[in-house]
Every structure is written in C-alpha cells, then in structure tokens.
Protein backbone atom coordinates (compact mmCIF):
# COMPACT_ATOMS: atom_id res chain seq x y z
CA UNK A 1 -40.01 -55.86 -41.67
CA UNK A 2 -41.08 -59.67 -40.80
CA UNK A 3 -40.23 -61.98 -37.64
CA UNK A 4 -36.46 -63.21 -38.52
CA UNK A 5 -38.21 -66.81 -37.05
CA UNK A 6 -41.41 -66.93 -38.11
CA UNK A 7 -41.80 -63.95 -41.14
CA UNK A 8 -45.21 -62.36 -38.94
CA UNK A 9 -45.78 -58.72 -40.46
CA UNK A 10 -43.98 -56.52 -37.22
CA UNK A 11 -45.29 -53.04 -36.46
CA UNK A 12 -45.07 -53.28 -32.20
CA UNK A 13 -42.05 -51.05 -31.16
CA UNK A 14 -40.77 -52.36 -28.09
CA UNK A 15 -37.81 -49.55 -28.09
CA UNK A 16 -36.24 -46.91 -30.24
CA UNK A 17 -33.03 -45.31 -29.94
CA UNK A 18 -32.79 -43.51 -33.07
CA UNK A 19 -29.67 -43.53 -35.16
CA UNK A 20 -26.32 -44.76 -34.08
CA UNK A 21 -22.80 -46.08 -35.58
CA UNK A 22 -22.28 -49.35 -35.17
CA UNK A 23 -21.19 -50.13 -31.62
CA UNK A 24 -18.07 -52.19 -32.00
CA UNK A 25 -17.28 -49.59 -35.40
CA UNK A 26 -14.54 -48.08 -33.60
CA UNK A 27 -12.45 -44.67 -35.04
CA UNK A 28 -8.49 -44.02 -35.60
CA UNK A 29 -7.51 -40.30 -36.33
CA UNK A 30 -7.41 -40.30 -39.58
CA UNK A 31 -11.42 -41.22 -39.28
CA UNK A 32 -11.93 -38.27 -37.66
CA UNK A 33 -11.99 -36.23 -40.36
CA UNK A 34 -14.64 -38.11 -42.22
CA UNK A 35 -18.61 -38.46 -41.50
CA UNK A 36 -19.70 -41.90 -39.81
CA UNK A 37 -22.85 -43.98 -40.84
CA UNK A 38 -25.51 -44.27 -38.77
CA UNK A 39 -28.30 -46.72 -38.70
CA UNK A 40 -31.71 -46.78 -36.87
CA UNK A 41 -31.42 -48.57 -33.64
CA UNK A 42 -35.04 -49.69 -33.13
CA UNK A 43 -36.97 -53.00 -31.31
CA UNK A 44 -39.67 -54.53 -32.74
CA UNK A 45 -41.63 -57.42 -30.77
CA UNK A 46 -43.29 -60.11 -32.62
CA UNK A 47 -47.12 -60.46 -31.89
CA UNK A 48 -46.50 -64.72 -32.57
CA UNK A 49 -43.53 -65.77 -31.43
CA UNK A 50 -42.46 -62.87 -29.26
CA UNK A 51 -39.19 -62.69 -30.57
CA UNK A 52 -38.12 -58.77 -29.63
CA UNK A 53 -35.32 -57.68 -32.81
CA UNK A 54 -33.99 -55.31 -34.63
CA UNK A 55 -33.75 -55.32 -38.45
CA UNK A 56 -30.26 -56.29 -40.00
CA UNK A 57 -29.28 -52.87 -41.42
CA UNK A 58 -25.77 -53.65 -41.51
CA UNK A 59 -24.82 -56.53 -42.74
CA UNK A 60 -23.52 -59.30 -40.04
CA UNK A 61 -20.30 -60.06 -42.60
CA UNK A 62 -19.67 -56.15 -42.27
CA UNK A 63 -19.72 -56.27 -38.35
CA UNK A 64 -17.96 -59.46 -37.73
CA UNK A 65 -15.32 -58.78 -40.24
CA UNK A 66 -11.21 -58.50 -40.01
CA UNK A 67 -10.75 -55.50 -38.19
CA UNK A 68 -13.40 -56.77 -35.11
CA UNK A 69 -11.82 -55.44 -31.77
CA UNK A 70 -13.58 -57.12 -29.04
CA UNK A 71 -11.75 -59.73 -27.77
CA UNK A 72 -12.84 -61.87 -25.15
CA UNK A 73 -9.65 -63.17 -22.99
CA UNK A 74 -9.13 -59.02 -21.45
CA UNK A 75 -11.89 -59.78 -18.95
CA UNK A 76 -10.57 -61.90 -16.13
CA UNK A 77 -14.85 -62.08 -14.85
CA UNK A 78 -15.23 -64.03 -18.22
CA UNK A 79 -12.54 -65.87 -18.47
CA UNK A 80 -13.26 -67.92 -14.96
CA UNK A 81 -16.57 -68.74 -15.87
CA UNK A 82 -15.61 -70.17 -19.22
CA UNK A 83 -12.87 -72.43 -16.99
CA UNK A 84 -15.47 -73.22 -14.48
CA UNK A 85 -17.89 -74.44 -17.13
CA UNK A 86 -15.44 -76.65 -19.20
CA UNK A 87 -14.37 -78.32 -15.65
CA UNK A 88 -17.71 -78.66 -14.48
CA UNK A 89 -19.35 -80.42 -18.07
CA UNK A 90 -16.66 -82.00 -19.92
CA UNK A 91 -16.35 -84.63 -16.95
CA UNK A 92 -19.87 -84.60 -16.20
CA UNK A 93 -20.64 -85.44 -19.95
CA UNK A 94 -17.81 -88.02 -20.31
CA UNK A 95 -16.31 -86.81 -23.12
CA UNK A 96 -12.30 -87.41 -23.35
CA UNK A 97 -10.02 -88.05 -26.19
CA UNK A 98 -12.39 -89.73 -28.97
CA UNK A 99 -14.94 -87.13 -28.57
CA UNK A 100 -15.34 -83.78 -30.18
CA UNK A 101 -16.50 -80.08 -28.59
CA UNK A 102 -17.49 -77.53 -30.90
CA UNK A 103 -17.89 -73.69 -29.94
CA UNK A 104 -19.56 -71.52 -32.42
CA UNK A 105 -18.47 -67.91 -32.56
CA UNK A 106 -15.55 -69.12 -30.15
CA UNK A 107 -13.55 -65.58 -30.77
CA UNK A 108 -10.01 -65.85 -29.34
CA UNK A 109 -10.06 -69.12 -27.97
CA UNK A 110 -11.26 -67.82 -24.52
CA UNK A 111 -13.14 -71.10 -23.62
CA UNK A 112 -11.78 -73.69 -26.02
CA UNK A 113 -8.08 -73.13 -24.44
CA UNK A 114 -9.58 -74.82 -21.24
CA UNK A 115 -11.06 -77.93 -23.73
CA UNK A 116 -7.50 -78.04 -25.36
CA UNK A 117 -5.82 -78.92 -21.81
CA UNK A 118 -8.03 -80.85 -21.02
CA UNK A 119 -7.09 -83.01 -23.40
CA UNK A 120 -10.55 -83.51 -25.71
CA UNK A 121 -10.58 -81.99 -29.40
CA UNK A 122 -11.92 -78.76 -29.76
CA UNK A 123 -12.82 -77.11 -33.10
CA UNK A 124 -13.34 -73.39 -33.06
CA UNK A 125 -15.80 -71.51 -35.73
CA UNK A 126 -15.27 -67.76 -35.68
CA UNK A 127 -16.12 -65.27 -38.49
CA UNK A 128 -13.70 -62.48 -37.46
CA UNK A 129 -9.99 -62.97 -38.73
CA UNK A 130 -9.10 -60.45 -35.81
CA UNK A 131 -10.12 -63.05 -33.54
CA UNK A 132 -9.74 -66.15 -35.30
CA UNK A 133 -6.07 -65.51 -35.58
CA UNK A 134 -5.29 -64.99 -32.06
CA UNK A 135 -6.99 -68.28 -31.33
CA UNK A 136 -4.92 -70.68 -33.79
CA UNK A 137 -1.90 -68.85 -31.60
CA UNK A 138 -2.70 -70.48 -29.07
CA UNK A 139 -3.38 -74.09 -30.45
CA UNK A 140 -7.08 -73.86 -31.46
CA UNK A 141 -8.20 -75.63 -34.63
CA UNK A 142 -10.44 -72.62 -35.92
CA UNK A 143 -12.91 -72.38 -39.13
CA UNK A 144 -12.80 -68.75 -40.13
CA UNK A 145 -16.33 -68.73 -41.21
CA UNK A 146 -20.17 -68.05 -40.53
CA UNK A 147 -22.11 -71.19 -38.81
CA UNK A 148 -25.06 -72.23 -40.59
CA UNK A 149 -26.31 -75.20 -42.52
CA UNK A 150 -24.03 -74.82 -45.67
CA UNK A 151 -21.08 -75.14 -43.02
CA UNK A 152 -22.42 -77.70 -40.78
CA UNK A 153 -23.39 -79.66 -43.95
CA UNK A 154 -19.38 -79.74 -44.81
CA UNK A 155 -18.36 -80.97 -41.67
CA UNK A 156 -20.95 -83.88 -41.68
CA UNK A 157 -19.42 -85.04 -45.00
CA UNK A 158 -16.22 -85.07 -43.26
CA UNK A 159 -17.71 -87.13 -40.55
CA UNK A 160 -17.52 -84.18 -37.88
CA UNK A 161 -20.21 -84.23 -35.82
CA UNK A 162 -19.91 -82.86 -32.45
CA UNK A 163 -20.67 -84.33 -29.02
CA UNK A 164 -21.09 -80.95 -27.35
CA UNK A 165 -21.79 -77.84 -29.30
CA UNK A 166 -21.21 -74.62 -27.33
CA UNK A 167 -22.14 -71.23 -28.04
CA UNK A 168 -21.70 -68.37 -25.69
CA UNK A 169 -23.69 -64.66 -26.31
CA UNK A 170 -24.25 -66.04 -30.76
CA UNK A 171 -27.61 -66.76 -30.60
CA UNK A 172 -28.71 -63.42 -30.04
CA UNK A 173 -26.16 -61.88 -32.99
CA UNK A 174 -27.64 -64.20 -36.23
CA UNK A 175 -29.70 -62.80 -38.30
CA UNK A 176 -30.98 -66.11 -39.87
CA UNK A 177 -31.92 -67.69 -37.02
CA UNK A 178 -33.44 -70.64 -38.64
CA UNK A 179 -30.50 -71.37 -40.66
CA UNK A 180 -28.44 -71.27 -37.53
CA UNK A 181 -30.40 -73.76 -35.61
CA UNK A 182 -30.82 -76.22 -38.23
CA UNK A 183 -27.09 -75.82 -38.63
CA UNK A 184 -26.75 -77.00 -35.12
CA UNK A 185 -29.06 -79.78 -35.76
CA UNK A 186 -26.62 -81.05 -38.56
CA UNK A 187 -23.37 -80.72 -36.37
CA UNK A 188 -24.82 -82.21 -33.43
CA UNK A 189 -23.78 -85.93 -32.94
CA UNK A 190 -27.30 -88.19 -31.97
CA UNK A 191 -26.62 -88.38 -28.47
CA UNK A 192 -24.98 -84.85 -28.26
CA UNK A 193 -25.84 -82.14 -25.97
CA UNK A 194 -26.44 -78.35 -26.85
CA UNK A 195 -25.56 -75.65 -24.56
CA UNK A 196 -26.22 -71.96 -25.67
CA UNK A 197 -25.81 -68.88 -23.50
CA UNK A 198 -27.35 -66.13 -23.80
CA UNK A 199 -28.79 -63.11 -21.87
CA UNK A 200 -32.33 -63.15 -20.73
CA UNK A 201 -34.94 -60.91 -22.12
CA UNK A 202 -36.56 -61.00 -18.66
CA UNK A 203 -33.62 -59.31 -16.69
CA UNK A 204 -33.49 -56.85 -19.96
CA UNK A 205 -36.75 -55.80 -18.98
CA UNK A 206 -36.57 -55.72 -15.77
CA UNK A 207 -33.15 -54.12 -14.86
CA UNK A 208 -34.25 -51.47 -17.59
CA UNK A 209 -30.70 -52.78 -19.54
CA UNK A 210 -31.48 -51.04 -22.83
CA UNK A 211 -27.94 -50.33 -23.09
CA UNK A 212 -27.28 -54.24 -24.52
CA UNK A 213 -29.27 -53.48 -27.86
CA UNK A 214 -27.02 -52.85 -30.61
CA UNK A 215 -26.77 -53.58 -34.10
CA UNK A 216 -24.82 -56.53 -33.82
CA UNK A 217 -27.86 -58.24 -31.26
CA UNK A 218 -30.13 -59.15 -34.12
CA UNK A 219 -32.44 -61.06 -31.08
CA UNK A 220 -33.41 -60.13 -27.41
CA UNK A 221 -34.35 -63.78 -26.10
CA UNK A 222 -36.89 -65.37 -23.68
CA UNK A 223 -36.72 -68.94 -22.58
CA UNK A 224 -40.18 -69.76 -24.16
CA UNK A 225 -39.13 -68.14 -27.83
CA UNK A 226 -36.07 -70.14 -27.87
CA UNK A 227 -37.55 -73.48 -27.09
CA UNK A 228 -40.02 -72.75 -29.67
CA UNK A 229 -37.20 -71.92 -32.57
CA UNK A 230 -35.45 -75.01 -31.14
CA UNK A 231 -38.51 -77.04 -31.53
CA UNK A 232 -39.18 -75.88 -34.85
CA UNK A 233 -35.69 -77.55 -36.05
CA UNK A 234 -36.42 -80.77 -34.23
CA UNK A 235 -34.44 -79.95 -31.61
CA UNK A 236 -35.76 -80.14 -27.76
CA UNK A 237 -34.80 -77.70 -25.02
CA UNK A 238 -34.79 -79.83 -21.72
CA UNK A 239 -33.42 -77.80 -19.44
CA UNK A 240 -31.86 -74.32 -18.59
CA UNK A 241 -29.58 -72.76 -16.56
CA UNK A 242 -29.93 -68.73 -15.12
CA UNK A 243 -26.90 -66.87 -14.93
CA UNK A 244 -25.11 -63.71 -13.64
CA UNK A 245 -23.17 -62.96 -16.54
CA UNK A 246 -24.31 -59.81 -18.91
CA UNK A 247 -26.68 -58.75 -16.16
CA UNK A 248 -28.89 -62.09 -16.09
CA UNK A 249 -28.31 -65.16 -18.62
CA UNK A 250 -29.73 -68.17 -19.66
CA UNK A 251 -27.78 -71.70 -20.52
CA UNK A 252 -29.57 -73.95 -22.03
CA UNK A 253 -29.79 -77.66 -22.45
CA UNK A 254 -30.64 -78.55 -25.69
CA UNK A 255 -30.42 -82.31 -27.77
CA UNK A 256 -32.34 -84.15 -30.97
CA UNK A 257 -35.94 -84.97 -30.47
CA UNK A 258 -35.00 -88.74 -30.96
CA UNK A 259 -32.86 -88.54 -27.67
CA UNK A 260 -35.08 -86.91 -25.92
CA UNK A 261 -37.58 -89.42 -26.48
CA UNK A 262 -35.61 -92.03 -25.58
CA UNK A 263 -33.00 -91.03 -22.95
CA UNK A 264 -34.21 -90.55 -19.49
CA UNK A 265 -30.93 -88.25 -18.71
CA UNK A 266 -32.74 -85.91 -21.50
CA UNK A 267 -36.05 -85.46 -19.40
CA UNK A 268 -37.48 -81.54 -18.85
CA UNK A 269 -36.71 -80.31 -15.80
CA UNK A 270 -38.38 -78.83 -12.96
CA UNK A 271 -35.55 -75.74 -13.14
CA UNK A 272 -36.88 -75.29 -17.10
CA UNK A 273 -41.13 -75.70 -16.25
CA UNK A 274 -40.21 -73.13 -13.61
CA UNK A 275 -39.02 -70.35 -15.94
CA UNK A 276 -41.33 -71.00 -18.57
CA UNK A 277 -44.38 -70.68 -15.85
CA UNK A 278 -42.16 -67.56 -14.71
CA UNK A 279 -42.34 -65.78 -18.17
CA UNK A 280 -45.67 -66.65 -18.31
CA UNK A 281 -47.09 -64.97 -14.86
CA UNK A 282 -44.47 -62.05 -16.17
CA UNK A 283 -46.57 -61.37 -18.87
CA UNK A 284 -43.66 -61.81 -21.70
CA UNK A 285 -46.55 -63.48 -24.14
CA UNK A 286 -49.16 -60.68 -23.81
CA UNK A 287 -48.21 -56.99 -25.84
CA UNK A 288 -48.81 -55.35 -22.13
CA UNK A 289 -45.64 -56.60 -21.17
CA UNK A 290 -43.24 -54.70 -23.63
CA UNK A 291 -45.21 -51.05 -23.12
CA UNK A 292 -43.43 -48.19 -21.17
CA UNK A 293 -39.85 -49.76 -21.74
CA UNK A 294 -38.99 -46.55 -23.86
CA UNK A 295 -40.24 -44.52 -21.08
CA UNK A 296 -38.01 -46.03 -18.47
CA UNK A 297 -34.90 -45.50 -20.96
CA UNK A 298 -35.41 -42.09 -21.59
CA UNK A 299 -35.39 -41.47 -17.58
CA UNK A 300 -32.20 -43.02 -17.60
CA UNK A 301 -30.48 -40.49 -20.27
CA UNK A 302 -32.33 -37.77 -18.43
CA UNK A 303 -31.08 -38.82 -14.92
CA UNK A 304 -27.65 -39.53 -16.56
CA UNK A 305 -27.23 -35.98 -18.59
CA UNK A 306 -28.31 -34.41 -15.33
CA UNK A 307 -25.28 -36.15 -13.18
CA UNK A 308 -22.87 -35.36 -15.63
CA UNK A 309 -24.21 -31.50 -16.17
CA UNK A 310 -23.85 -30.90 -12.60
CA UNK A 311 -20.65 -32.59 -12.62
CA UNK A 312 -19.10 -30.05 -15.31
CA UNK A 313 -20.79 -27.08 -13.71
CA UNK A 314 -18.98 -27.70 -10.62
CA UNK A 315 -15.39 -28.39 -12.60
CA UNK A 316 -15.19 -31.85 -12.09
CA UNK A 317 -13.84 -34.13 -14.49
CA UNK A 318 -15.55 -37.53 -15.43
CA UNK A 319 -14.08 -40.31 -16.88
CA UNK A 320 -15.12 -43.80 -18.33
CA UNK A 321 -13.87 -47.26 -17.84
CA UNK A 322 -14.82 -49.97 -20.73
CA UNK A 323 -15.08 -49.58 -24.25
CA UNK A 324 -17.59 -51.82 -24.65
CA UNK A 325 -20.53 -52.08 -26.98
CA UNK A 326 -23.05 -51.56 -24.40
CA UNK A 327 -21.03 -48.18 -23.42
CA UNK A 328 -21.48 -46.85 -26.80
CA UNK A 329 -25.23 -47.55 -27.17
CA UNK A 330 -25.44 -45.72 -23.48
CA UNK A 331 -23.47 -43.24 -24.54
CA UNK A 332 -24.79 -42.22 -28.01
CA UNK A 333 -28.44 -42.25 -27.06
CA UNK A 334 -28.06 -39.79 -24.50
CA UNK A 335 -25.24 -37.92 -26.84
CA UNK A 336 -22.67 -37.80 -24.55
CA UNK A 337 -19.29 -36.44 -26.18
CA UNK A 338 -16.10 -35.97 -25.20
CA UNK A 339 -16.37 -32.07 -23.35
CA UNK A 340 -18.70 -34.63 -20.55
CA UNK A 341 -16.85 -37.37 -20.53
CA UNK A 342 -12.98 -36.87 -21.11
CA UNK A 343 -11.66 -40.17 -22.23
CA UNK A 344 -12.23 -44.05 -21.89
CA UNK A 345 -9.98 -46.67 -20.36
CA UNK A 346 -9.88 -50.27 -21.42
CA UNK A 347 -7.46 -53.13 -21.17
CA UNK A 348 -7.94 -54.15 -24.32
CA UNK A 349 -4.76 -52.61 -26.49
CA UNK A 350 -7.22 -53.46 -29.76
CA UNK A 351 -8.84 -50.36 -28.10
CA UNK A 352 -6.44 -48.21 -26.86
CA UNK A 353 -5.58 -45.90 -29.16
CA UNK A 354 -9.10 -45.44 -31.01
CA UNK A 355 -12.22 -43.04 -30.75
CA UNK A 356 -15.56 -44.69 -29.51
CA UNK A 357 -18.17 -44.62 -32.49
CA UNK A 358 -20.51 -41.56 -32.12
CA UNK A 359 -19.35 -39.73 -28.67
CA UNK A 360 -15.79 -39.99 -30.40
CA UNK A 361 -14.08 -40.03 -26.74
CA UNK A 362 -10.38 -41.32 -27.14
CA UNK A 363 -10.04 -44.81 -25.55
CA UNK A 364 -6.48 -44.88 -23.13
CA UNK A 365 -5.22 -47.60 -21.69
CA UNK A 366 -6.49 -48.46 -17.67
CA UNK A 367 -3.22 -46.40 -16.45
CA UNK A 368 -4.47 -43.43 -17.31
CA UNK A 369 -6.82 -43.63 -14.44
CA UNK A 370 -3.82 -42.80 -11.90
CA UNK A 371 -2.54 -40.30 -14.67
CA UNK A 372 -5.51 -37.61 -14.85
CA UNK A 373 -6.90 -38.68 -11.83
CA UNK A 374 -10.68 -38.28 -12.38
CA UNK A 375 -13.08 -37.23 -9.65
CA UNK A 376 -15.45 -40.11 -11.15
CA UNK A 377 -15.30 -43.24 -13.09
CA UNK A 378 -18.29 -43.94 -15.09
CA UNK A 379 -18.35 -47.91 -15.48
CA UNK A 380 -20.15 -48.49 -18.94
CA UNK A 381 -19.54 -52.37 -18.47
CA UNK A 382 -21.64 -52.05 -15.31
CA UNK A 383 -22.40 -56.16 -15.42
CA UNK A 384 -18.62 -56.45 -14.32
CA UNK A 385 -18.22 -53.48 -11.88
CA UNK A 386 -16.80 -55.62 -9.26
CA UNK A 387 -14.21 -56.70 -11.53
CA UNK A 388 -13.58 -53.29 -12.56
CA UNK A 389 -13.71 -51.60 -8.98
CA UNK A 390 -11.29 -54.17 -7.93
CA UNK A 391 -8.25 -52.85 -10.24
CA UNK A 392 -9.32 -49.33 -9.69
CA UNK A 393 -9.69 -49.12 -6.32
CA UNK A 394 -6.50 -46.61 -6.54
CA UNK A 395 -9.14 -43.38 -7.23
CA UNK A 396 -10.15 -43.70 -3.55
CA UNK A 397 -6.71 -42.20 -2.83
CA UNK A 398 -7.99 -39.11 -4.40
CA UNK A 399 -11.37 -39.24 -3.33
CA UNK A 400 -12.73 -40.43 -6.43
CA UNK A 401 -15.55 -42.35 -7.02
CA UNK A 402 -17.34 -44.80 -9.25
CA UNK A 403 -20.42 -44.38 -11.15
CA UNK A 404 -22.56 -46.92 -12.66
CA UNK A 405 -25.58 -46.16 -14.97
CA UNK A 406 -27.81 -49.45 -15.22
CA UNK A 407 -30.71 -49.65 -13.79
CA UNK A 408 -30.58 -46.06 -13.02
CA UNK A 409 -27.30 -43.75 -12.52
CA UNK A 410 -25.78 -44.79 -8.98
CA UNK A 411 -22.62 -43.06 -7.09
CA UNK A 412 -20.73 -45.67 -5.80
C-alpha cells in the first residue's frame, strides 16, 4: 500500500483492529441468514507526509451508495452548530443573493436548509440517493454525485464557481485525496473562501478515540498534513478553527494562493502558527508519536468486556443508545453480541428496525428505553452524551445509569 497523498511505500502500523463489516453496512432479517463480509480494519502512518489511513478495501461508491442510513438532521447537537455556523459566516463573508455556497457531501440538507432561508443559493453535492433525496424535499438544489475534478470541471463550464465551499466530516472519507482538493481548487471562485471540518488527529490520539476509524474514514487528519495537501493544489490554509464536535475538530480557512498573496483579510493567523507549533512539540511528525496507540485500545476492550461480564454475572441487563458508526467499530473489536448487550436505540427510523453489522444487536427505536427498562445505557455516540442523557434522563426513575466507553469505560 502507498500514501493516498503522496504514494510513499507504508509499512508503520499505527493501529489494527482486525476484520470488521462495514460500519454503516447495516442488516434486515432476511440478512441474517446469510454470512457478512469483512474487511481488515488497519492504520498505517506515512513516514513523509504523516498522513495516518487505511487502505480503500471497499469501494467508496459501495459505501456511499442508495441504501446509506446515516442521516444527519436526527441529531439536534448537530443540527445547532450547522445553524450557528451559517449565521455566524454568511454575514461575516457578505455573501447574499448573487453569490453562491457550495457544501460537498451535504447529506440531507442539514446545513444548506439554514443557507436556503437565508436567502443565498445553495447547491448541494451528495453521493448517496438515500440522502440526496431527502434533501431536494426540502428545497435543496442537490448533484447526486462524487466531488472531484471531473465534477468541478462541469460546473466551471457552466460558470458555477462557488464563493464559499463547505465541507463538514468529507475530507477524511475520500480516497483520492488529491483529486478532491484540486476539485475544490476548480469550484472555488478567486476570492472564495474554503472551510472544511474535520476531526483532529491530535484529540484521536489523545482521548484514545479509536472507535472513529472505520472503513468509510479513508484519512485520520492533522493540521500540518492538511495544509501540506492543500498547498500541494495551490491552495493556502490561513487559518483554523478547533472544535468540540466528534470529540475535537478542526475548521479550516482555506483560499487560492493568488488571494492569499494579495488580500490582507487572507493573512495566517496566530490561532493557525499556534496549532502547527502545537503538533509539532506533540511529536505528530516524529514515528515516536504513533507507538503504543494499539496498546491503549486493547485496554479499552479489556476494561469494557470486564464491565459488561460482571454486569451479566450479576443479571443485569445492558443496553445501547446510538447506532452509529463509531458504535459498531467499538463494538466489533471487542466482539460484543447481542447475549451482552440486548438491543440498540436510535432516533433515526432508517435504523430502527435493522441489525448492527457484526454484533448483529437489533436497533429499536429511543422508546424502548422506558419499555425494557435497562439497568445501564451504554452511549456508543459518547461525543454527544449530553445530548443523549438529556432525553433519557427517564432511567434515573429506575435507578439506571449511563455508561460511556471513550477514553476509558465510565459509569455515569
């Protein structure tokens, strides 16, 4: 296997979780009676660019394809800072009626719905028809394809070049990254600004998250790779943002080398020499940095079979709250099935319904919480737990309790 950026030779495992399904590969009934396919789950770092990844062995037009099921809009967490960040830039950029915001992998018009009221023209691009539909539901001109340069390419000879191009948790799922960046180098107007979000390789590391790699997370990103891919395409990363969201994110400020150059608004910032001096005294550019990771996981499953052991000596039941993609790397590296944890809950009725990939634990909708009444709630989408305790605070009634696994397996 070579670097997806810059084709070194990789042989430096960062982490390996052995074989898995798929994490968003979800089951019906029928698939129940038929074997699954699983495919190594296993990090490689590059010795150049330090670009941590995992090799495509499925196919990104297999796992963003028609019958996708995660949909964005069922987290309320999400769906306030997408609002917060369309108030906060659109006026703060200037952009109104003659100007044009582009999201790439936009899903089901979570963000874009704000851009829409707002009155500025949004265009969506989203590979899954799952998603793609529920978006031009609500309004939302969306291209039901894969961003890259062939597609940017079209739009420019249509004379569609955006003003701000917006991409929330894509970078890390292409698996031709330069393709992708050039593409955004095509679509970008000259004086148009670049914000991509993604989570932090840093807070990976150091919150022990190994529970966000999965198949569809081609890249695990640090600040000073992603300037350098950027760079690479004539594009200039000038400033970044760290967030909360997915356990520790960066936004970042990106625009064409020619307005950087030339427009003082464009300048580096102290915020972006900061967290590339950060990385640095980290260690993220020396091989030292990525050793013992596996180490630290494995405690986790260890820690994690032991809680729910002792948990089913003692006739207690446990269940889980969010079928998310994270959940099912969690719970199919420590081989969790369904005699530990009974069932799933999520709000998301393109769940409900279906059997999680590998554990095969039936996914119920949130009221069956109050139903079965569980003695704990294991919260696999532990970087919105305060969402999530919120609308289940009804187990306290019972005495139950919430339980979250990241960075190591917590009673709440």
């Amino acid at each position: 296997m070579n670097c997806r950026f810059c084709a070194t030779p990789l042989s430096q495992v960062f982490l390996d979780l052995g074989a898995a399904p798929p994490s968003n590969s979800f089951l019906s009934a029928e698939d129940l009676n038929g074997p699954e396919v699983y495919y190594p789950l296993k990090l490689y770092t590059c010795p150049d660019c330090r670009l941590v990844q995992v090799d495509e062995y499925k196919r990104s037009t297999e796992i963003f394809s028609s019958g996708y099921v995660y949909f964005s809009s069922y987290s309320s967490t999400w769906l306030a800072h997408a609002k917060a960040y369309v108030e906060e830039t659109l006026p703060r950029l200037g952009l109104g009626p003659q100007s044009l915001v582009m999201e790439i992998a936009s899903n089901d018009g979570y963000l874009l719905q704000y851009v829409k009221e707002s009155g500025v023209p949004a265009l969506g691009i989203e590979p899954s028809g799952s998603t793609a539909k529920v978006a031009r539901e609500k309004g939302i001109e969306t291209i039901e394809d894969f961003f890259g340069v062939r597609l940017a390419t079209e739009l420019g000879g249509q004379g569609r070049q955006a003003d701000l191009i917006i991409g929330n948790n894509v970078l890390a799922h292409v698996p031709d990254l330069n393709d992708f960046v050039e593409g955004l180098k095509l679509a970008l107007g000259p004086g148009g600004l670049i914000n991509m979000e993604f989570p932090h390789l840093y807070r990976l590391v150091e919150s022990a998250q190994f529970d966000t790699v999965y198949h569809e997370h081609f890249s695990y990103l640090s600040l000073t790779t992603v300037r350098g891919i950027f760079a690479a395409h004539g594009l200039v990363v000038f400033d970044v943002e760290e967030l909360s969201t997915h356990g520790g994110s960066l936004r970042i400020h990106a625009c064409h080398l020619a307005r950087y150059q030339a427009d003082p608004l464009a300048a580096e910032t102290e915020r972006l020499h900061a967290l590339l001096a950060l990385e640095t005294a980290a260690g993220m550019l020396t091989d030292d940095y990525y050793a013992g990771f596996q180490v630290r996981a494995e405690r986790i499953k260890a820690e994690l079979l032991g809680f729910l052991a002792e948990q089913k000596l003692a006739g207690r039941t446990v269940a889980a709250y969010g079928a998310a993609a994270k959940g099912n790397t969690l719970l199919n590296f420590c081989g969790v099935k369904p005699d530990q944890v009974a069932f799933v809950c999520d709000a998301s009725p393109h769940k409900q319904g279906l059997f999680l990939p590998g554990s095969r634990i039936p996914v119920l909708p949130p009221s069956a919480i109050a139903e079965k009444r569980p003695d704990f709630v294991l919260i696999l989408p532990w970087n919105i737990k305060d969402e999530i305790m919120g609308q289940l605070d009804c187990i306290r009634a019972w005495g139950g309790r919430f339980v979250v696994p990241i960075p190591s397996p917590e009673v709440l």
